[in-house]
PDB file of N, CA and C in Angstrom:
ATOM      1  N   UNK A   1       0.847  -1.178   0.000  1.00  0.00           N
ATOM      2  CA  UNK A   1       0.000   0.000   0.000  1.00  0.00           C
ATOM      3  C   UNK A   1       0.887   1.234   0.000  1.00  0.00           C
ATOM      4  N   UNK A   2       0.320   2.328  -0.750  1.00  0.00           N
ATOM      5  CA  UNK A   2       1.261   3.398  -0.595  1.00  0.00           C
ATOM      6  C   UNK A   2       0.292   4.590  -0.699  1.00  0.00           C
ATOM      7  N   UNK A   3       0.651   5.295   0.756  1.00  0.00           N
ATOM      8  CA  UNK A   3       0.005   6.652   1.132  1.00  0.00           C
ATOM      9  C   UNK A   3       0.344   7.713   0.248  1.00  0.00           C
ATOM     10  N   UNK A   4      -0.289   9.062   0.011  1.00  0.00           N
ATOM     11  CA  UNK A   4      -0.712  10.116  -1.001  1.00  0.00           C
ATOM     12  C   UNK A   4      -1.270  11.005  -0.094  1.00  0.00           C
ATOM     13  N   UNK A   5      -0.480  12.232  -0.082  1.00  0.00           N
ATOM     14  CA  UNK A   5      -1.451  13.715   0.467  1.00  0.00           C
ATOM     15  C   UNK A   5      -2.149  13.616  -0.512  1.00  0.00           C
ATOM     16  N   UNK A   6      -2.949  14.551  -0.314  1.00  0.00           N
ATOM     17  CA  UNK A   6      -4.221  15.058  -1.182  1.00  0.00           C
ATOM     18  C   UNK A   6      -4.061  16.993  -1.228  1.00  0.00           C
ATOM     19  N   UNK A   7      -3.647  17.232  -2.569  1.00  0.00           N
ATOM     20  CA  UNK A   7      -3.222  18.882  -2.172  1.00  0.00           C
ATOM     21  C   UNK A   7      -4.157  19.644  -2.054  1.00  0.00           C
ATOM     22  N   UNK A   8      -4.279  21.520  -2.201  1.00  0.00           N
ATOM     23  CA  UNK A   8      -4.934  21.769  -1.375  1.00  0.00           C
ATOM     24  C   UNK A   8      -6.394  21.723  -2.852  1.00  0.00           C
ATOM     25  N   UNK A   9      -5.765  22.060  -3.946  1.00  0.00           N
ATOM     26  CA  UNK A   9      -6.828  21.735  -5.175  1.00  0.00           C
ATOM     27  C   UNK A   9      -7.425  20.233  -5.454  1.00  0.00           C
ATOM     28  N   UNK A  10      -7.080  18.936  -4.637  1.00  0.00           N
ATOM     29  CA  UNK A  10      -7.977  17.894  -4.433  1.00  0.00           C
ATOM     30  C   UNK A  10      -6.778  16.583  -5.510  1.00  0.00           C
ATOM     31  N   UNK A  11      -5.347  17.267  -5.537  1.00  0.00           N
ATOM     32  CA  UNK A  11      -5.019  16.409  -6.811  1.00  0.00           C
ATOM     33  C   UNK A  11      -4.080  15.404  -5.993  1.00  0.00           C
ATOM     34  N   UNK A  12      -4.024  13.938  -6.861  1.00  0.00           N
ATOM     35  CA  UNK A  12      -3.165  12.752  -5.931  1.00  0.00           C
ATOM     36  C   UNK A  12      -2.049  12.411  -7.166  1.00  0.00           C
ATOM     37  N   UNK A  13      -1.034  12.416  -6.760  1.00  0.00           N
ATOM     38  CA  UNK A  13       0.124  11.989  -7.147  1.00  0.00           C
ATOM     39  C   UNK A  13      -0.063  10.415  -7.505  1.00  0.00           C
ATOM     40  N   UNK A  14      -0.028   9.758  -8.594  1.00  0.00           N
ATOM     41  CA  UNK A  14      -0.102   8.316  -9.010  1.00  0.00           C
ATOM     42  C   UNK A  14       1.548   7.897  -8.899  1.00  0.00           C
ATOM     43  N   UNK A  15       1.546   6.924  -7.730  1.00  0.00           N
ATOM     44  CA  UNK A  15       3.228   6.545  -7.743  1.00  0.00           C
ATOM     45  C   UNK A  15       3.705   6.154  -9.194  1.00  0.00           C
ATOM     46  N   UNK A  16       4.815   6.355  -9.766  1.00  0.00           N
ATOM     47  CA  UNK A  16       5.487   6.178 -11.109  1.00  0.00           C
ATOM     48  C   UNK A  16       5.214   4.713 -11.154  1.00  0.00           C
ATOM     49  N   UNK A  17       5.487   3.601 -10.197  1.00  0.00           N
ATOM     50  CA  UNK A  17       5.597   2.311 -10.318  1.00  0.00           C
ATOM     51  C   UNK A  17       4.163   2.073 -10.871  1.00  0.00           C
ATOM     52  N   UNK A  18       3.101   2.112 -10.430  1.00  0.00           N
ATOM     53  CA  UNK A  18       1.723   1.704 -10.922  1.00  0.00           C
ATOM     54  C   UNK A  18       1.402   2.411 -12.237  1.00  0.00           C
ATOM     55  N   UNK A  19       1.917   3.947 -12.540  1.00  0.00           N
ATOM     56  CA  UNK A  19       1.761   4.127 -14.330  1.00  0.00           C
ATOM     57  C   UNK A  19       2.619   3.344 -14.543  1.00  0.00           C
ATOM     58  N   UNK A  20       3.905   2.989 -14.884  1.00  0.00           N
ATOM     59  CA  UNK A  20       4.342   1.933 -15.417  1.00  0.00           C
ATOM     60  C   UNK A  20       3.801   0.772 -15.250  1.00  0.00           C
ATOM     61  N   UNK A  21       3.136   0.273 -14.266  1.00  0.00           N
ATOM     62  CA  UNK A  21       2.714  -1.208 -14.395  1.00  0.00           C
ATOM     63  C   UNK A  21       1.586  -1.450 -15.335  1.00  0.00           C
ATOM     64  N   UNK A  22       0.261  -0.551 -15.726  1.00  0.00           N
ATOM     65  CA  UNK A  22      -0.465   0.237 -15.838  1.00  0.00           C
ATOM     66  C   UNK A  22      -0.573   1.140 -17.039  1.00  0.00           C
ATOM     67  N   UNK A  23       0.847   1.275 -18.125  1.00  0.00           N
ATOM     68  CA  UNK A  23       1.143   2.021 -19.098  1.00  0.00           C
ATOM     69  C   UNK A  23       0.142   3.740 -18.772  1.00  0.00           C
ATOM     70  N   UNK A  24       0.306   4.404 -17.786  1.00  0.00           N
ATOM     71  CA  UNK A  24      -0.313   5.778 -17.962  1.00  0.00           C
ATOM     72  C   UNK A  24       1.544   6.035 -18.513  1.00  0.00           C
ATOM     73  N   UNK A  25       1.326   7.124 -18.955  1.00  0.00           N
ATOM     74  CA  UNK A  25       2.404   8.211 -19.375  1.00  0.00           C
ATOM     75  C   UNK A  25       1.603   9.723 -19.152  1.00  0.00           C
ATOM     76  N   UNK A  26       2.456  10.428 -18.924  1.00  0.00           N
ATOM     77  CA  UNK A  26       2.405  12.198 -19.045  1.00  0.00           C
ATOM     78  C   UNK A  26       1.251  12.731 -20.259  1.00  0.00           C
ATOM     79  N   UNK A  27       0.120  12.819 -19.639  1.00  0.00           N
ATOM     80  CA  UNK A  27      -0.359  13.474 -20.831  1.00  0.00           C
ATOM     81  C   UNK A  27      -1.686  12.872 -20.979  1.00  0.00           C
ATOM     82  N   UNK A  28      -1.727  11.171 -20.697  1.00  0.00           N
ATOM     83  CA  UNK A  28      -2.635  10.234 -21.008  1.00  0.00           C
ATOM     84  C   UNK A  28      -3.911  10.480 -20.026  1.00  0.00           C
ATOM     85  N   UNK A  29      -5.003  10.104 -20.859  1.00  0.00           N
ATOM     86  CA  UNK A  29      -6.356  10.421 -20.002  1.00  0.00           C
ATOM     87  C   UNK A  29      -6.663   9.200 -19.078  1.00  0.00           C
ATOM     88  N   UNK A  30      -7.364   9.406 -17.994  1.00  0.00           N
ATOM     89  CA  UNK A  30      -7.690   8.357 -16.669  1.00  0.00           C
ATOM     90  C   UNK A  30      -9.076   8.650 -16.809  1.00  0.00           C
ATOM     91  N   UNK A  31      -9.536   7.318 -16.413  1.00  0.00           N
ATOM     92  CA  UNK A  31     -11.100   7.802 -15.978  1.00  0.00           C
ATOM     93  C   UNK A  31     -11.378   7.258 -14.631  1.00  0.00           C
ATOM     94  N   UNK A  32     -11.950   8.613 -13.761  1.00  0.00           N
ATOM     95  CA  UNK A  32     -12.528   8.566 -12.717  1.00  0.00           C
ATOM     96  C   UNK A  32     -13.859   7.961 -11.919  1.00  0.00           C
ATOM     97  N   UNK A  33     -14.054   6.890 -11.474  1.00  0.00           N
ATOM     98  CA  UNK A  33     -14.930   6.724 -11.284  1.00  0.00           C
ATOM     99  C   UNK A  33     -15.565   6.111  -9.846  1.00  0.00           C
ATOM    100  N   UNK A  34     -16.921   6.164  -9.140  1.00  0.00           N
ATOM    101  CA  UNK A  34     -16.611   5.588  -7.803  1.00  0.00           C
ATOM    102  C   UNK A  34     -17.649   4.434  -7.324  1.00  0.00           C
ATOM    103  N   UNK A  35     -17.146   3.703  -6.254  1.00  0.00           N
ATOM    104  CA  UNK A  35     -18.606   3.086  -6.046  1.00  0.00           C
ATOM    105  C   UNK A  35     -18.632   3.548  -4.642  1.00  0.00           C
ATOM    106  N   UNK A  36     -19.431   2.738  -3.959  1.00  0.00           N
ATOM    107  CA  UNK A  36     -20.132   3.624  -2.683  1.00  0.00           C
ATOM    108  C   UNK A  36     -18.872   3.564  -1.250  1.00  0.00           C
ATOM    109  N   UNK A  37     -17.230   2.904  -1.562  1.00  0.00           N
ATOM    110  CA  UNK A  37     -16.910   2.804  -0.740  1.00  0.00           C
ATOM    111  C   UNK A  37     -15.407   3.243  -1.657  1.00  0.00           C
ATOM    112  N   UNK A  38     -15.430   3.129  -2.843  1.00  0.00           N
ATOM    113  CA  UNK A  38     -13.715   3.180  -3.597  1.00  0.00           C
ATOM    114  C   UNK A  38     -13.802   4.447  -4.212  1.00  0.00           C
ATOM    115  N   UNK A  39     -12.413   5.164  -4.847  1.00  0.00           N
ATOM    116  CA  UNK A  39     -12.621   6.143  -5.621  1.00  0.00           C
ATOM    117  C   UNK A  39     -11.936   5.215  -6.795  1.00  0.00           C
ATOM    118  N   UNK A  40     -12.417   4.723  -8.232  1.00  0.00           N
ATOM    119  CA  UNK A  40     -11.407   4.280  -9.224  1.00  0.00           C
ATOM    120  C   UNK A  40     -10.580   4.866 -10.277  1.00  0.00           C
ATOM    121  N   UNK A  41      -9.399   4.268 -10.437  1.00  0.00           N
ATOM    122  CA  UNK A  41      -9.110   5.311 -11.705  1.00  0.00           C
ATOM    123  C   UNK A  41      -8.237   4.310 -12.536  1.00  0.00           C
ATOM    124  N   UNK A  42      -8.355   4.335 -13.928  1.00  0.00           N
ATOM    125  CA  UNK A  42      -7.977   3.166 -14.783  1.00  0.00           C
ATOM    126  C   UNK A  42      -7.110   4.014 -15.769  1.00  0.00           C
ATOM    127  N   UNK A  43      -6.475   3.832 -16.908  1.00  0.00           N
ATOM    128  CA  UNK A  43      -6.175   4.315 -18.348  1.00  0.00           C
ATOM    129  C   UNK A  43      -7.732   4.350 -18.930  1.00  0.00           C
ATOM    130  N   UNK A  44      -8.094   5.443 -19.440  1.00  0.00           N
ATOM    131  CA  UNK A  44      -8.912   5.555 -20.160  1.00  0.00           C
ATOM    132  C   UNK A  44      -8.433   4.744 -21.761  1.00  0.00           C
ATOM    133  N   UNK A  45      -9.341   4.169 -22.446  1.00  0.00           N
ATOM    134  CA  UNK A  45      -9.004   3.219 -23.503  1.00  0.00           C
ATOM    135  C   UNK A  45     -10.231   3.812 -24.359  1.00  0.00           C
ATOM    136  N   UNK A  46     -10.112   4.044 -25.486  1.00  0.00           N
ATOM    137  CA  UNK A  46     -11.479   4.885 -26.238  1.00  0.00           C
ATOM    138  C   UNK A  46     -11.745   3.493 -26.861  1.00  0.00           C
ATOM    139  N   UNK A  47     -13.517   2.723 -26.970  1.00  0.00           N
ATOM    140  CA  UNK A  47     -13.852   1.780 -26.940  1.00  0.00           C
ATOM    141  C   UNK A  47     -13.554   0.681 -28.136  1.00  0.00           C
ATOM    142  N   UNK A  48     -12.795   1.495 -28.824  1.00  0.00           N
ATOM    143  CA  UNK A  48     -11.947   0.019 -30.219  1.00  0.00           C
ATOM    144  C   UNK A  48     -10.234   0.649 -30.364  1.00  0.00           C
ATOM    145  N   UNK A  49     -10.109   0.779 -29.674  1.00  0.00           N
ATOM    146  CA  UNK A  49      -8.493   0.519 -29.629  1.00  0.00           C
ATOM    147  C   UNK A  49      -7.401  -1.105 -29.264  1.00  0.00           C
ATOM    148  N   UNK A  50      -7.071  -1.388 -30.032  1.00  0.00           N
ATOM    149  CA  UNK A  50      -6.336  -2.600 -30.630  1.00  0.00           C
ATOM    150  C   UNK A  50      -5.868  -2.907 -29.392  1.00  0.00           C
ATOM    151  N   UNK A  51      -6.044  -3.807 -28.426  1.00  0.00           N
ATOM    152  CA  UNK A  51      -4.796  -4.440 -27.298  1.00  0.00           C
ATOM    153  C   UNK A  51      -3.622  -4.468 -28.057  1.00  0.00           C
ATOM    154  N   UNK A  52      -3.141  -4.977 -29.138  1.00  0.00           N
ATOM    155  CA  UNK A  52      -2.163  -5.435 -29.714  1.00  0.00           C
ATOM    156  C   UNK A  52      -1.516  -4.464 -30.162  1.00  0.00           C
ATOM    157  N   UNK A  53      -2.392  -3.570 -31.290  1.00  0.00           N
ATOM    158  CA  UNK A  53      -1.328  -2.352 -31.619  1.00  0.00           C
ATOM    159  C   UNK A  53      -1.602  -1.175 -31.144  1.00  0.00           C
ATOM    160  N   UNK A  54      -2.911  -1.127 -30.762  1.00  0.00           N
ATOM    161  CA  UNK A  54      -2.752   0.116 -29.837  1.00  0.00           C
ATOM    162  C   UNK A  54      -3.048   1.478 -30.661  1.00  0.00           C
ATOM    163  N   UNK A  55      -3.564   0.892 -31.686  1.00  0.00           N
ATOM    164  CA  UNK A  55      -4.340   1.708 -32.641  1.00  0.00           C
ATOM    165  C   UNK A  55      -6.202   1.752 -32.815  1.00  0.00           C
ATOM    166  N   UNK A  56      -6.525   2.960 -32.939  1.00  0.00           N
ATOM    167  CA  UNK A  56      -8.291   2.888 -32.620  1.00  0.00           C
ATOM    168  C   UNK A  56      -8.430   2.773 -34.454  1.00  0.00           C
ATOM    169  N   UNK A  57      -9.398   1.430 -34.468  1.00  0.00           N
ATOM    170  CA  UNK A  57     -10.262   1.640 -35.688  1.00  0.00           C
ATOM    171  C   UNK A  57     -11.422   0.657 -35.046  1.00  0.00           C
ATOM    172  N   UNK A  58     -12.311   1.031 -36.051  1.00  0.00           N
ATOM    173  CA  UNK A  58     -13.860  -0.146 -36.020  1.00  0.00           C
ATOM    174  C   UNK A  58     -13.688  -2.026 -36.776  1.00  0.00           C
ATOM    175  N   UNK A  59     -12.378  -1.894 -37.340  1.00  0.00           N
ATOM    176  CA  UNK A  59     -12.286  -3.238 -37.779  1.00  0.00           C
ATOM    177  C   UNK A  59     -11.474  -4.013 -37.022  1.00  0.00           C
ATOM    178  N   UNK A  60     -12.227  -5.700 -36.274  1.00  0.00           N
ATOM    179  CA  UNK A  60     -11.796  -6.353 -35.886  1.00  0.00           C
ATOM    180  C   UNK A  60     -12.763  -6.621 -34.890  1.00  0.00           C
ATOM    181  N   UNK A  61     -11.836  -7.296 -33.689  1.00  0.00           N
ATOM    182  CA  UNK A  61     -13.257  -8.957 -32.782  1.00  0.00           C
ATOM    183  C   UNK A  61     -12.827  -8.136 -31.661  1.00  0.00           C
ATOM    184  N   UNK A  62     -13.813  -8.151 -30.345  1.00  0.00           N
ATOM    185  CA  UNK A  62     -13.590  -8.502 -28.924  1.00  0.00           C
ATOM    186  C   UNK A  62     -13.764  -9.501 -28.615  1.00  0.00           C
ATOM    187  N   UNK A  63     -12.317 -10.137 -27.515  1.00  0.00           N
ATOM    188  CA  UNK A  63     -12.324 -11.237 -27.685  1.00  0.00           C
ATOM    189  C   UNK A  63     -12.379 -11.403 -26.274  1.00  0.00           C
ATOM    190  N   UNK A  64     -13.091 -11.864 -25.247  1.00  0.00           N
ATOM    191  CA  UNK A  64     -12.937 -11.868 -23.582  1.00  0.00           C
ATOM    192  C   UNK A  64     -13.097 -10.331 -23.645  1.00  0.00           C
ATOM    193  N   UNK A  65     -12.124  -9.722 -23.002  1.00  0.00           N
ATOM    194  CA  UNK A  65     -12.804  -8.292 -22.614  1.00  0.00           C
ATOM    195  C   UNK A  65     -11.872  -7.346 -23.151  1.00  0.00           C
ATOM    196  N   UNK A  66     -11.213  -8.041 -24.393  1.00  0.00           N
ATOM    197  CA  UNK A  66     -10.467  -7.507 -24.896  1.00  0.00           C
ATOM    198  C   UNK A  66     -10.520  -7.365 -26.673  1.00  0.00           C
ATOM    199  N   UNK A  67     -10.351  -6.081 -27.535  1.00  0.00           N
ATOM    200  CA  UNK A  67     -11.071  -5.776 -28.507  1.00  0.00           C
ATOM    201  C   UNK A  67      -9.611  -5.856 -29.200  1.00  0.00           C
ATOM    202  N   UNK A  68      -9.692  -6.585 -30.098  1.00  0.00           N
ATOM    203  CA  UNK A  68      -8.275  -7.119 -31.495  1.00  0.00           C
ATOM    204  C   UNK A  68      -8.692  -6.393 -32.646  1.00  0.00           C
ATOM    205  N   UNK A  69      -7.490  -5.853 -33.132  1.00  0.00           N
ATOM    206  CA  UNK A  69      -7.978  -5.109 -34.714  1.00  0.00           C
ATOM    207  C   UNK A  69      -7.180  -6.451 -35.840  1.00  0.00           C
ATOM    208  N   UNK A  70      -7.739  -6.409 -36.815  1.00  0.00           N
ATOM    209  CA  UNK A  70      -7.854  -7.388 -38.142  1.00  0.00           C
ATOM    210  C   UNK A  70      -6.050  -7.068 -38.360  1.00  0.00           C
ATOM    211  N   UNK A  71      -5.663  -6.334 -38.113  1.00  0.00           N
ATOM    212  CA  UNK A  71      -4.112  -5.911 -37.831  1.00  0.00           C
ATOM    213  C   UNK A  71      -3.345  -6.482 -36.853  1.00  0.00           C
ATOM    214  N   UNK A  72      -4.084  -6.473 -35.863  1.00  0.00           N
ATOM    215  CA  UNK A  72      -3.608  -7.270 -34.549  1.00  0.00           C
ATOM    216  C   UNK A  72      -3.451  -8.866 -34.420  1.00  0.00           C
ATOM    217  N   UNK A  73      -4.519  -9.387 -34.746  1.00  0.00           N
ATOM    218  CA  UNK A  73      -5.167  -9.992 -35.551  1.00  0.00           C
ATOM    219  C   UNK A  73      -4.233 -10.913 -36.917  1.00  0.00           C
ATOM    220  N   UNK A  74      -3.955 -10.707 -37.828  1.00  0.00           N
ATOM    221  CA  UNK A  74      -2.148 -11.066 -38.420  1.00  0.00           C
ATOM    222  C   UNK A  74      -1.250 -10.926 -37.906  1.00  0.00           C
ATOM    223  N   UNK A  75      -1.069 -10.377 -36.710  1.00  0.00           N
ATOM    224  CA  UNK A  75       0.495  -9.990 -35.800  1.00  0.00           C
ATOM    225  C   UNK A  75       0.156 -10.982 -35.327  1.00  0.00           C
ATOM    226  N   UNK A  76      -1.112 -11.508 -34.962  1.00  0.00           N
ATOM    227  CA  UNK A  76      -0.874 -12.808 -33.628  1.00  0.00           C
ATOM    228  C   UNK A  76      -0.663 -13.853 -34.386  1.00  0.00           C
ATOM    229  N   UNK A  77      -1.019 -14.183 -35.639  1.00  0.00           N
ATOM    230  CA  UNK A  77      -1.264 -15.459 -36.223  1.00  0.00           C
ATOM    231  C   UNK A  77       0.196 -15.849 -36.885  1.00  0.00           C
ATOM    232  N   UNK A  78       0.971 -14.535 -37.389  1.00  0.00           N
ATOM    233  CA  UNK A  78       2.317 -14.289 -37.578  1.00  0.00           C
ATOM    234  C   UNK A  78       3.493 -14.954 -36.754  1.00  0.00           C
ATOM    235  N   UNK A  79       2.892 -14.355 -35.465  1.00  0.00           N
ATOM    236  CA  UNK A  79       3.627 -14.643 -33.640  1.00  0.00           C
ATOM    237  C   UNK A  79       3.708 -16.037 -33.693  1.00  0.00           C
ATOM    238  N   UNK A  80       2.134 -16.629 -34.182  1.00  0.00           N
ATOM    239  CA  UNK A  80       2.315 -18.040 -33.802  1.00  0.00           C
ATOM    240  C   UNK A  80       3.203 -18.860 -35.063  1.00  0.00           C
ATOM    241  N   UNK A  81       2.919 -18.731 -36.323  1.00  0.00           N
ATOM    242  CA  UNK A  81       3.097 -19.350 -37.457  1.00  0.00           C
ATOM    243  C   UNK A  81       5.060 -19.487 -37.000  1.00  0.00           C
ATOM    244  N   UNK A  82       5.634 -17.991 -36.569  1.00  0.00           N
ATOM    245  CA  UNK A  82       7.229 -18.245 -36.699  1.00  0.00           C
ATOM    246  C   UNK A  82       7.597 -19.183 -35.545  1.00  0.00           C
ATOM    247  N   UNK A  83       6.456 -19.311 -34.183  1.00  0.00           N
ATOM    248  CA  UNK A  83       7.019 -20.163 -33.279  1.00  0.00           C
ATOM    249  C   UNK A  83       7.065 -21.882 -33.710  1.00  0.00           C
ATOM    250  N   UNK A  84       6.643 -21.942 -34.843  1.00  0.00           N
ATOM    251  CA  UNK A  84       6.186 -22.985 -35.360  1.00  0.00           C
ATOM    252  C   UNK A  84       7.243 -23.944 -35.651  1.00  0.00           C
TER     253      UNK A  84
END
C-alpha cells in the first residue's frame, strides 16, 4: 500500500511504479470513477483501440474483454506461425 497527500486543489500523485505497471504516461487520459466505498481510476481506452497495436479503428473482434484489430489480428497469427 502506498500513502498520497491530497493537495490543497484535491489532486493525488499516481506513484510512477503503478503508471508503469499500468502504461499511464504524461499526458494520457484516466477515468474517474466511484462506487459507494472506492474512488477508481484506470487508463482511459477509447472503446476500439487494438490491445495489440494500440491503434483505434472499427475493424476487428472482442475477444474476452479484450477488442483485437484485423491488424492485430495477423500480428498474432504471424507470432504463432514463426514459433512454429
Amino acid at each position: 500500500m502506498t500513502l498520497r497527500r491530497v493537495d490543497q486543489a484535491g489532486r493525488v500523485n499516481i506513484p510512477s511504479e503503478l503508471c508503469d505497471t499500468f502504461g499511464i504516461k504524461k499526458d494520457d487520459l484516466v477515468e474517474i470513477t466511484r462506487t459507494n466505498e472506492h474512488i477508481l481510476i484506470k487508463k482511459y481506452q477509447p472503446e476500439f483501440v487494438c490491445a495489440i497495436t494500440g491503434k483505434i479503428t472499427d475493424n476487428g473482434k472482442t475477444i474476452g474483454n479484450s477488442f483485437i484489430s484485423e491488424e492485430g489480428i495477423k500480428m498474432i497469427l504471424n507470432f504463432i506461425d514463426e514459433k512454429k
